[in-house]
N, C-alpha and C. Protein backbone atom coordinates (compact mmCIF):
# COMPACT_ATOMS: atom_id res chain seq x y z
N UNK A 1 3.85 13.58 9.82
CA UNK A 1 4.47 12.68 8.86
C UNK A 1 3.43 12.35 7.78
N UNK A 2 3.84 12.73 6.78
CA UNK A 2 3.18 12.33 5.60
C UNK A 2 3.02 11.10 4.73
N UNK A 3 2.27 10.45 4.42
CA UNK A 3 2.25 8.78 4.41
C UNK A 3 1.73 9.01 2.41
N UNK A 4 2.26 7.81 1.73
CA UNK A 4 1.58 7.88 0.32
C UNK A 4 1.19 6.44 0.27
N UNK A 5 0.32 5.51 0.11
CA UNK A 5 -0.15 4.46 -0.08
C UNK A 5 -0.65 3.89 -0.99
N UNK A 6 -0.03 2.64 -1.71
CA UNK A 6 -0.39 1.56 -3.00
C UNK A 6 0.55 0.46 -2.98
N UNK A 7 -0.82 0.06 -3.91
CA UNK A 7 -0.18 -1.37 -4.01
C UNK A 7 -0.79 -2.12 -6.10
N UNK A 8 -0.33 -3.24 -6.20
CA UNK A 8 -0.78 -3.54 -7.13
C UNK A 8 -0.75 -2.70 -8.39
N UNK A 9 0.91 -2.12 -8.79
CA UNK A 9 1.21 -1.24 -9.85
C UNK A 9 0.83 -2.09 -11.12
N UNK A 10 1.20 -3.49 -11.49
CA UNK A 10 1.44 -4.22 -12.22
C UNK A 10 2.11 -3.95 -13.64
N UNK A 11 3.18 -3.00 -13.38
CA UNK A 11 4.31 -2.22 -14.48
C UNK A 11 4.80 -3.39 -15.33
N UNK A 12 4.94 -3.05 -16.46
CA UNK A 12 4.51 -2.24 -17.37
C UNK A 12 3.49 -3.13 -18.43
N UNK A 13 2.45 -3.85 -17.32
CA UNK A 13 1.65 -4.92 -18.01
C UNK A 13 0.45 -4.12 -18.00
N UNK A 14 -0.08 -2.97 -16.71
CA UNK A 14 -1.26 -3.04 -16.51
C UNK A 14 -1.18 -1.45 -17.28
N UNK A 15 -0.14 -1.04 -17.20
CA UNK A 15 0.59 0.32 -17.60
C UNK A 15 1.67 0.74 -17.89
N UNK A 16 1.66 1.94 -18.59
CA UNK A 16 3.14 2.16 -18.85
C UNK A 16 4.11 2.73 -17.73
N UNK A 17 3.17 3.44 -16.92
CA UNK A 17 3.85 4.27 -15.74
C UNK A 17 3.31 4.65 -15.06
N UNK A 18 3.63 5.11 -13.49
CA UNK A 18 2.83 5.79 -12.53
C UNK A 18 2.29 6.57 -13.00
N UNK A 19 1.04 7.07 -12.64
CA UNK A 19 0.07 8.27 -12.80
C UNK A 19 1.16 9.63 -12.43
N UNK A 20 0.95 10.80 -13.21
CA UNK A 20 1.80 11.82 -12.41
C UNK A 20 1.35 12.24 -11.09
N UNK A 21 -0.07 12.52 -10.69
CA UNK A 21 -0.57 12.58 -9.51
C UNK A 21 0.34 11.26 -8.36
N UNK A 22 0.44 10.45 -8.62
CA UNK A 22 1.01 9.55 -7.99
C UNK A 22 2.95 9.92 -7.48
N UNK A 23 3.34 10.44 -9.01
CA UNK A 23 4.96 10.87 -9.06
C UNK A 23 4.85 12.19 -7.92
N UNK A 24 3.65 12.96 -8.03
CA UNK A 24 3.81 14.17 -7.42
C UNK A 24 3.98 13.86 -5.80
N UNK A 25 2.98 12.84 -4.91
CA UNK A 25 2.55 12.46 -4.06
C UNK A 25 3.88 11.76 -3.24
N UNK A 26 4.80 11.19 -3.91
CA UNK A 26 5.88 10.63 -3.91
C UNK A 26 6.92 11.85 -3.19
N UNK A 27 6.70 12.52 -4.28
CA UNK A 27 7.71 13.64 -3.56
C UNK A 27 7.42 14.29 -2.38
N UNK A 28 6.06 14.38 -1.82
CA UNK A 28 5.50 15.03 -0.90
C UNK A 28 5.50 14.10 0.52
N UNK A 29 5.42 13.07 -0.37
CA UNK A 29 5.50 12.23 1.33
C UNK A 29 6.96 11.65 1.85
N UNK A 30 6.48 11.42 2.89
CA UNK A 30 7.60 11.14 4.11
C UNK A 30 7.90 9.77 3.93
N UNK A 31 6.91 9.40 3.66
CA UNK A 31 7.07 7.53 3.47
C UNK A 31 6.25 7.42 2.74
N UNK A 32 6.54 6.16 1.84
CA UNK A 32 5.73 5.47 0.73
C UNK A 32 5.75 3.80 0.97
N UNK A 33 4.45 3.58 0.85
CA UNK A 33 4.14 2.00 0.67
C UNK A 33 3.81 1.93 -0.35
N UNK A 34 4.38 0.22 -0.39
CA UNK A 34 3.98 -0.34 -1.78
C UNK A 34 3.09 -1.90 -1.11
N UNK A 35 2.37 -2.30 -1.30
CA UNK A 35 1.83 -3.70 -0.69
C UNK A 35 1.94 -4.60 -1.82
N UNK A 36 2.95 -4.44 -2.63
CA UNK A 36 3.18 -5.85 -3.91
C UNK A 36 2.36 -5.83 -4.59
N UNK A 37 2.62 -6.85 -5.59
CA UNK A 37 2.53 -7.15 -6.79
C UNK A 37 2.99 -5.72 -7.79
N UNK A 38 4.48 -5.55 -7.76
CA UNK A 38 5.08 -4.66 -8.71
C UNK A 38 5.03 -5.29 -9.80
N UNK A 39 5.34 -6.32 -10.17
CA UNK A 39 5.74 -6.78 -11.46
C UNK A 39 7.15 -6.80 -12.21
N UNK A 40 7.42 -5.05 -12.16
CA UNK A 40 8.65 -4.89 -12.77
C UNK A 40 9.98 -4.37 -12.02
N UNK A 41 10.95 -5.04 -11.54
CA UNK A 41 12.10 -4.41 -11.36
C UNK A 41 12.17 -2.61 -10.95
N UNK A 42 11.79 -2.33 -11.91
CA UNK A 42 11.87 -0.70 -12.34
C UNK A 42 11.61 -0.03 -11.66
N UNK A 43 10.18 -0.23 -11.13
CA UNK A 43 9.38 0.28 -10.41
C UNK A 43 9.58 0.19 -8.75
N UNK A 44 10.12 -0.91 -8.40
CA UNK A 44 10.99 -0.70 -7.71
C UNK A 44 12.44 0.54 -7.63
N UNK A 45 12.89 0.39 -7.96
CA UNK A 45 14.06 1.11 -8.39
C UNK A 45 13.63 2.80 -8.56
N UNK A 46 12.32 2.91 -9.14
CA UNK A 46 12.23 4.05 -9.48
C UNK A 46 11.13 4.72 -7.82
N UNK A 47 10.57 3.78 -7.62
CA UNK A 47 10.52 4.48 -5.79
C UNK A 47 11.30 4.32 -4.73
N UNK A 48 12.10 3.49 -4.99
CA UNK A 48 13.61 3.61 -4.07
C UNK A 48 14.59 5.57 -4.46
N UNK A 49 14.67 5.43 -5.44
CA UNK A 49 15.08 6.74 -5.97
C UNK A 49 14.47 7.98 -5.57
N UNK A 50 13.11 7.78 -5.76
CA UNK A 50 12.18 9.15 -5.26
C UNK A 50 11.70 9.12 -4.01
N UNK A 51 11.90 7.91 -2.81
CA UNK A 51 10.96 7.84 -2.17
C UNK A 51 12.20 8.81 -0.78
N UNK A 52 11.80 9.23 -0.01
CA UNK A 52 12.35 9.21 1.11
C UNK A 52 12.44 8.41 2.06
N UNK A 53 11.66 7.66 1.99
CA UNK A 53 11.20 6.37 2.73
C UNK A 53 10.36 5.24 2.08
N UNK A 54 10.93 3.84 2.11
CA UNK A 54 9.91 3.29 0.87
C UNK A 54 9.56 2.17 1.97
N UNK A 55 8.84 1.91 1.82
CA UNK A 55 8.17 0.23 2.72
C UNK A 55 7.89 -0.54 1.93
N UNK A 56 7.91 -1.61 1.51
CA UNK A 56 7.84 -2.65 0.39
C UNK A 56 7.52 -3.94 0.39
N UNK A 57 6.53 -4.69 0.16
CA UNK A 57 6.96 -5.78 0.00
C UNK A 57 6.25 -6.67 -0.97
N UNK A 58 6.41 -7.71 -1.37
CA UNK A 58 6.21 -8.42 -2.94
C UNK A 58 4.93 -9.29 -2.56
N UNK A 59 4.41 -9.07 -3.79
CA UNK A 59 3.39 -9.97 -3.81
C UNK A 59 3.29 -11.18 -5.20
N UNK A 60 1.55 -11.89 -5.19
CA UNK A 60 1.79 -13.18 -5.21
C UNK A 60 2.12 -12.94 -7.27
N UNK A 61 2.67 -11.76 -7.89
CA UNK A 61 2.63 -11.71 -8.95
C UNK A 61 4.33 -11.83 -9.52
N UNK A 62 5.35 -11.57 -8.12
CA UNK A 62 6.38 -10.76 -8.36
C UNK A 62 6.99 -11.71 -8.01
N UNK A 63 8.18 -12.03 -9.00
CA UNK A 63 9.11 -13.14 -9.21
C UNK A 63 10.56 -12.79 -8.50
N UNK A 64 11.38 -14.01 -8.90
CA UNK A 64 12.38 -13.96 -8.07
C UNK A 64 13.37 -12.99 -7.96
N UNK A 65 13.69 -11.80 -8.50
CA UNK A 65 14.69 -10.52 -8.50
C UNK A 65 13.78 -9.81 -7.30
N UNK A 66 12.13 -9.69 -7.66
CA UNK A 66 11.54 -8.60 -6.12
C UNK A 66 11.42 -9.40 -5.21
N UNK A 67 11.23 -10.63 -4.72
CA UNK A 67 11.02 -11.33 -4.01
C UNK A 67 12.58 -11.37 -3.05
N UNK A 68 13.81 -11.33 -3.93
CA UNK A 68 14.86 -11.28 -3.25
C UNK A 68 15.69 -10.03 -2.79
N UNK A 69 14.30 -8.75 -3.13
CA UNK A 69 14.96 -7.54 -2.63
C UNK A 69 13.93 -7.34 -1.46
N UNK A 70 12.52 -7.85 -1.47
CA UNK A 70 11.79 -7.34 -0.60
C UNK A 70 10.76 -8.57 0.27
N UNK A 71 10.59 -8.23 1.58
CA UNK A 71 10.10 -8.93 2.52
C UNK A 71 8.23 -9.19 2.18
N UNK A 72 8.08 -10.54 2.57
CA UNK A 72 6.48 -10.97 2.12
C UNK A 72 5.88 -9.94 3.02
N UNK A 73 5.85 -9.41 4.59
CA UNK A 73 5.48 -8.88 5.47
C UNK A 73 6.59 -7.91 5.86
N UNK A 74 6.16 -6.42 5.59
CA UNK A 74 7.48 -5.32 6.31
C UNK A 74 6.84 -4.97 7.41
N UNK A 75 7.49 -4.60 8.68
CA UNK A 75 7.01 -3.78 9.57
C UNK A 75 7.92 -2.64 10.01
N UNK A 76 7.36 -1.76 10.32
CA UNK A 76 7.55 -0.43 10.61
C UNK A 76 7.17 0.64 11.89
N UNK A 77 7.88 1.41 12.57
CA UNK A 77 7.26 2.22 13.67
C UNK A 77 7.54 3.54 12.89
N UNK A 78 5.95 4.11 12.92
CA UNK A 78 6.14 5.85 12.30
C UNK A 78 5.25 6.59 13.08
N UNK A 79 6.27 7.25 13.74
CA UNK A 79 5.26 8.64 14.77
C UNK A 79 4.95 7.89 16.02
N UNK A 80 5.13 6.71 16.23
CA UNK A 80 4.17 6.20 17.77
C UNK A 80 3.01 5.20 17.43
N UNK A 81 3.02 5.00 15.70
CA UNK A 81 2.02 3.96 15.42
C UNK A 81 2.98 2.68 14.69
N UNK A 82 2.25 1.29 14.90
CA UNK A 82 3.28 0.01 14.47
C UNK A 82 2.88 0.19 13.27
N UNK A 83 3.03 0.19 12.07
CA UNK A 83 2.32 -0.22 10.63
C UNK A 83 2.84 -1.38 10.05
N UNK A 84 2.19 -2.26 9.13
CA UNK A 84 2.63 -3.73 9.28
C UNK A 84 2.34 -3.20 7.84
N UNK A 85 3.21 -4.40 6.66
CA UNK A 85 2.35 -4.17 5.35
C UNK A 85 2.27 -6.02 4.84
N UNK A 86 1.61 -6.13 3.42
CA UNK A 86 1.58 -7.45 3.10
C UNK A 86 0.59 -7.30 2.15
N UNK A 87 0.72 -8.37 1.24
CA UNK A 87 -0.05 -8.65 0.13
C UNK A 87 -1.08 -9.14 0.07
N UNK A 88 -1.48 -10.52 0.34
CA UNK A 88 -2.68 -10.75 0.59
C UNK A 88 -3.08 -10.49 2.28
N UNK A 89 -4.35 -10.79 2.05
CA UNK A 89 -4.81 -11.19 3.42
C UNK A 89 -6.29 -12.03 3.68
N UNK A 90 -6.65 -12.63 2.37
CA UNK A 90 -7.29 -13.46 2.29
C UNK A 90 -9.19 -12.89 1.91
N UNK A 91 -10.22 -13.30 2.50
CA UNK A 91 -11.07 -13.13 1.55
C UNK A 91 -11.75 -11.77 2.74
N UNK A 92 -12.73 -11.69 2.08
CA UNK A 92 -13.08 -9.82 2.51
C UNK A 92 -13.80 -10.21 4.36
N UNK A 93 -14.90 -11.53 3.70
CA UNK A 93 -15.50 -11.44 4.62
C UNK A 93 -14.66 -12.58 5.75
N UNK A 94 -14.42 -11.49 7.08
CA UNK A 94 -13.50 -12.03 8.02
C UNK A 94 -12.64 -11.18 8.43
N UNK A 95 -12.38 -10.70 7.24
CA UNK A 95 -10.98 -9.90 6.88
C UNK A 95 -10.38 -9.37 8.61
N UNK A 96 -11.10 -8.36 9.30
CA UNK A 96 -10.69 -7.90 10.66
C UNK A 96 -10.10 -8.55 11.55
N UNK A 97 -10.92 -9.70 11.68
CA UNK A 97 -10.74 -10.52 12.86
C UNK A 97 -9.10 -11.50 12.26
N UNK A 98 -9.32 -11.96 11.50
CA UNK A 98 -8.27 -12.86 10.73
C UNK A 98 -6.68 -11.91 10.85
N UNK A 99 -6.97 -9.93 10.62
CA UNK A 99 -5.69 -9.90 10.16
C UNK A 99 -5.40 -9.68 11.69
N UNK A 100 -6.43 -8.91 13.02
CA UNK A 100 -5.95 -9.06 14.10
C UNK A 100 -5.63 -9.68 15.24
N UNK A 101 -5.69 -11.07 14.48
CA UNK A 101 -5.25 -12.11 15.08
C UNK A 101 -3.79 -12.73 14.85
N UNK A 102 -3.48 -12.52 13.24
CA UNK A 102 -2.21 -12.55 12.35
C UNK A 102 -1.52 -11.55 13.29
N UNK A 103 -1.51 -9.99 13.22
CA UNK A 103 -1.56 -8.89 13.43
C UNK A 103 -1.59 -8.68 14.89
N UNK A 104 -1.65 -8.78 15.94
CA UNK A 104 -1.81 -8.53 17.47
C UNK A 104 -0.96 -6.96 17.48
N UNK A 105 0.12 -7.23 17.31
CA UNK A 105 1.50 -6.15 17.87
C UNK A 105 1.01 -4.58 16.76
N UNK A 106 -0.27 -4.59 15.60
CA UNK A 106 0.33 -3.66 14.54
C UNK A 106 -1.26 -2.47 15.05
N UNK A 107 -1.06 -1.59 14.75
CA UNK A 107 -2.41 -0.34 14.66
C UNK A 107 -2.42 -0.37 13.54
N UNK A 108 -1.65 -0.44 12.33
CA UNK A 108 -2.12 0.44 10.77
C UNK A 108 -1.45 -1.22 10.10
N UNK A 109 -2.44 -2.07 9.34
CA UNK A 109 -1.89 -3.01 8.40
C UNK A 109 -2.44 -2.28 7.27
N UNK A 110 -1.31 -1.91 5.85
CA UNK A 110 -1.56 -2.09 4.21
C UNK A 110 -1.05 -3.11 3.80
N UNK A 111 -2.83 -3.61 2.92
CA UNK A 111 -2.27 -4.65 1.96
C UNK A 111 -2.76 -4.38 0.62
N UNK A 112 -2.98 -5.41 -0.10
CA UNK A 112 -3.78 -5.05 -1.15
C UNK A 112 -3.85 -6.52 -1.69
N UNK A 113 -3.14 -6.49 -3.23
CA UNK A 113 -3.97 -8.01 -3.55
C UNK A 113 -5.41 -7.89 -4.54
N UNK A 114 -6.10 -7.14 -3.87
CA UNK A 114 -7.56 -7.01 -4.49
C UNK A 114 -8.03 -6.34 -5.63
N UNK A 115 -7.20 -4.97 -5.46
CA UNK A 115 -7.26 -3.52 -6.41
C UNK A 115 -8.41 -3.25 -5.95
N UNK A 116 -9.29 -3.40 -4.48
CA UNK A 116 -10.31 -2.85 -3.61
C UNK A 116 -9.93 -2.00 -3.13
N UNK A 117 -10.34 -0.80 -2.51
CA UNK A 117 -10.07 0.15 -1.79
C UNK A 117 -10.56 -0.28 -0.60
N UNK A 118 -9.85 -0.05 0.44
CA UNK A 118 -10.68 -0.53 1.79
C UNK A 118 -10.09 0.31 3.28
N UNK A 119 -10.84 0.66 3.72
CA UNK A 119 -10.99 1.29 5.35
C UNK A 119 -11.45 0.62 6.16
N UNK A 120 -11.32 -0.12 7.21
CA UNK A 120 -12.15 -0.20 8.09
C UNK A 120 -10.91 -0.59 9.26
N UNK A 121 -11.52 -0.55 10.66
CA UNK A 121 -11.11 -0.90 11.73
C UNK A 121 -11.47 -1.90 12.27
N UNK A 122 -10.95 -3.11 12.52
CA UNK A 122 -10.93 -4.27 13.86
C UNK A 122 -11.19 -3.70 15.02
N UNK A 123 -12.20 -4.77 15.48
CA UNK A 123 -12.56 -4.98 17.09
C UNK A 123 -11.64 -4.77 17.97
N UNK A 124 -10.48 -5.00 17.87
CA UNK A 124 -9.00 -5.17 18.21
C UNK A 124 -8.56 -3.60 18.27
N UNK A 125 -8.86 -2.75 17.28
CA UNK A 125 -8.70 -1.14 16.69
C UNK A 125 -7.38 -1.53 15.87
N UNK A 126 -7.12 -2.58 14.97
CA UNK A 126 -6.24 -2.52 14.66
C UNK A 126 -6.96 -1.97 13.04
N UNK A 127 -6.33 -0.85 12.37
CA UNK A 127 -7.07 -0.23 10.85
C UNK A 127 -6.35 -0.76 9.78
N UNK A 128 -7.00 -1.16 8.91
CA UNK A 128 -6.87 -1.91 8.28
C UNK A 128 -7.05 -0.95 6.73
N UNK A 129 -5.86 -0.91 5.27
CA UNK A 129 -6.34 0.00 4.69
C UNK A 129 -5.55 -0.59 3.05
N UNK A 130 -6.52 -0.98 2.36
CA UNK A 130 -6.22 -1.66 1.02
C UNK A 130 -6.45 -0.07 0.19
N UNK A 131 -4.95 0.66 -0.60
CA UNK A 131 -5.46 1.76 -1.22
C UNK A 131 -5.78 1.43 -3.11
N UNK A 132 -6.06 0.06 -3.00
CA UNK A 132 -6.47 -0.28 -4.48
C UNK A 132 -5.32 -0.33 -5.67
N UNK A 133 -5.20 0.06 -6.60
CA UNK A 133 -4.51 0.36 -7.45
C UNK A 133 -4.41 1.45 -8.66
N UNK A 134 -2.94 2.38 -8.95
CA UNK A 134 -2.61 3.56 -9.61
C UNK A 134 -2.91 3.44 -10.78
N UNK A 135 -3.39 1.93 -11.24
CA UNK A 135 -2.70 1.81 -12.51
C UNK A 135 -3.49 0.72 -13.02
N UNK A 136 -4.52 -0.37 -12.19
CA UNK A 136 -4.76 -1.24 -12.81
C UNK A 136 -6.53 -1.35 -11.78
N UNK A 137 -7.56 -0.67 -12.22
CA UNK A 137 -8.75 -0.58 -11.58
C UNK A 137 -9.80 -2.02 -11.67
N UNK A 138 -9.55 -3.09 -12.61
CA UNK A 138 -10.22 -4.06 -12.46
C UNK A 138 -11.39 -4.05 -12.23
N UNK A 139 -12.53 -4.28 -11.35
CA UNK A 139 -13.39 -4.03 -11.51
C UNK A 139 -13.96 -2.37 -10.81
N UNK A 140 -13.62 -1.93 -10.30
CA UNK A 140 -13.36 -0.46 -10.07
C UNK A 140 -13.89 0.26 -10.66
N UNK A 141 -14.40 1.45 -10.39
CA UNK A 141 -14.99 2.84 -11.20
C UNK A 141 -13.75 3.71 -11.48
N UNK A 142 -12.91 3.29 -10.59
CA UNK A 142 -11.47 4.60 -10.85
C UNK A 142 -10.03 3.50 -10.07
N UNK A 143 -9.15 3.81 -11.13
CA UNK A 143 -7.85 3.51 -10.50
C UNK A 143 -7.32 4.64 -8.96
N UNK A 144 -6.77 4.09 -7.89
CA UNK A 144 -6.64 4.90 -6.77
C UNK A 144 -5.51 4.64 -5.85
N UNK A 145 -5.63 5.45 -5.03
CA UNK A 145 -4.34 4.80 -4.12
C UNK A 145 -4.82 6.03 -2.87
N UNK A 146 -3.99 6.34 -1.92
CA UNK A 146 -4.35 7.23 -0.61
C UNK A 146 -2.77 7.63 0.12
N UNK A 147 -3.79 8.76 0.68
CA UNK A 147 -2.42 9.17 1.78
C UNK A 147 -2.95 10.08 3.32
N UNK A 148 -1.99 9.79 3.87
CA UNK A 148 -2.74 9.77 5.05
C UNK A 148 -1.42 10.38 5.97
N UNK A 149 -1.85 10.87 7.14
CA UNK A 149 -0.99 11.79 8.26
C UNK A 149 -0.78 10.72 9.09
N UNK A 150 0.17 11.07 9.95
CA UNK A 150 0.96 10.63 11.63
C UNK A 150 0.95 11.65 12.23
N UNK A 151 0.24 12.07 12.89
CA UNK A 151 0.39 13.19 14.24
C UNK A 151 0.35 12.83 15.37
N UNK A 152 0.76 12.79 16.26
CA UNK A 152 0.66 13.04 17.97
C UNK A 152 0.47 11.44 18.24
N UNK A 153 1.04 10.59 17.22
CA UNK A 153 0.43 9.02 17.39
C UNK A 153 -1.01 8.74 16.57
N UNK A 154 -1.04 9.18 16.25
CA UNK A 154 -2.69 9.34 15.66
C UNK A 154 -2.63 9.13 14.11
N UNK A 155 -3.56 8.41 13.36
CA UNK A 155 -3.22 8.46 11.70
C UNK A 155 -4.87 9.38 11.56
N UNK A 156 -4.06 10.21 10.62
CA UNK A 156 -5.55 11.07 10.18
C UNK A 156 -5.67 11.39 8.72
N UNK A 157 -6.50 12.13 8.53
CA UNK A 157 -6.65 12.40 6.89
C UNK A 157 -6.47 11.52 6.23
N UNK A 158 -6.91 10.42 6.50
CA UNK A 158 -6.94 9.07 5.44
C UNK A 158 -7.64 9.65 4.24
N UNK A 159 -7.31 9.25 3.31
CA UNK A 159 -7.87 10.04 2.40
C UNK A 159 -7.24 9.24 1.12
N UNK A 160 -8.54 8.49 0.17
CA UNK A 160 -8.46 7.56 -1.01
C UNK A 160 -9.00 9.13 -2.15
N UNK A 161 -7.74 8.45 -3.01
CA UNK A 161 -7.39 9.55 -4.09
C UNK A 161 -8.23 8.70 -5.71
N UNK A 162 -9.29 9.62 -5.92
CA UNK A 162 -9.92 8.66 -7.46
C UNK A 162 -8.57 9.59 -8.51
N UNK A 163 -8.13 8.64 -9.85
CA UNK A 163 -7.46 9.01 -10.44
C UNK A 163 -8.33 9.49 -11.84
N UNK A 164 -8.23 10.13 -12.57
CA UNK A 164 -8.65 10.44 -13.67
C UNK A 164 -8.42 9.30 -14.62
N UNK A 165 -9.39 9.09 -15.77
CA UNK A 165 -9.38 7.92 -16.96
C UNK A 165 -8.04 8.22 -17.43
N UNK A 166 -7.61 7.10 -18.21
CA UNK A 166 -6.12 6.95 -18.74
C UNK A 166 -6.76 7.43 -20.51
């Protein structure tokens, strides 16, 4: 199972549109997350349309039309792993312990919030994976996002995608 991961599009403030690398990635995967802060309607709408699977949920930017299509916290079972998603999750340092304590029941939480890219695993083994943002790099060297496998129960090929300058 093929996984595409982002968050923090901020359409059509931070940009005009998904990266095409991003449109391409869409089509290729099995499921797509979004960890909020869309901004626009659209963008919604326009990965509901392409996605085969979309996971979604709003963050602290996204007003009352996304907020009333999509959940603060989605959860999900793909392949034999729980994946949890959500917007914030508060400040870096802690971050593990805090979300696997929130978190008990999940192996794979995406959030974002930050426009950080982030990997790491909890004491707990619960992995934890912020894929930054397509569209809006902030303090960043490169706008990004990731995608990653489900095999045999297992998430592999994690893999954070640098995007080319706009």
């Amino acid at each position: 199972m093929r996984l595409l991961l982002m968050s923090d599009t901020h359409l059509p403030k931070r940009a005009k549109a998904l990266p095409d690398p991003v449109l391409a990635g869409i089509a290729d995967a099995d499921v797509v997350f979004h960890a909020g802060d869309w901004v626009d309607t659209a963008t919604l709408d326009l990965l509901e349309s392409r996605s085969r699977r979309l996971i979604g949920v709003y963050g602290n930017n996204d007003g009352p039309e996304l907020r009333a299509r999509l959940p603060e916290v989605a959860y999900a079972e793909l392949g034999g792993l729980r994946f949890g998603a959500v917007h914030e999750t508060g400040a870096a340092q802690g971050r593990e312990a805090r979300c696997a304590a929130r978190f008990p029941e999940l192996d794979v939480l995406v959030f974002g919030h930050s426009h950080i890219p982030w990997d790491t695993t909890a004491a707990t083994g619960l992995r934890l994976l912020n894929p930054g943002s397509p569209t809006d790099r902030r303090r960043q060297p490169h706008c990004t996002y990731m995608t990653a496998t489900v095999t045999g129960g297992r998430l592999t090929g994690v893999t954070l995608h640098r995007l080319p300058p706009r």
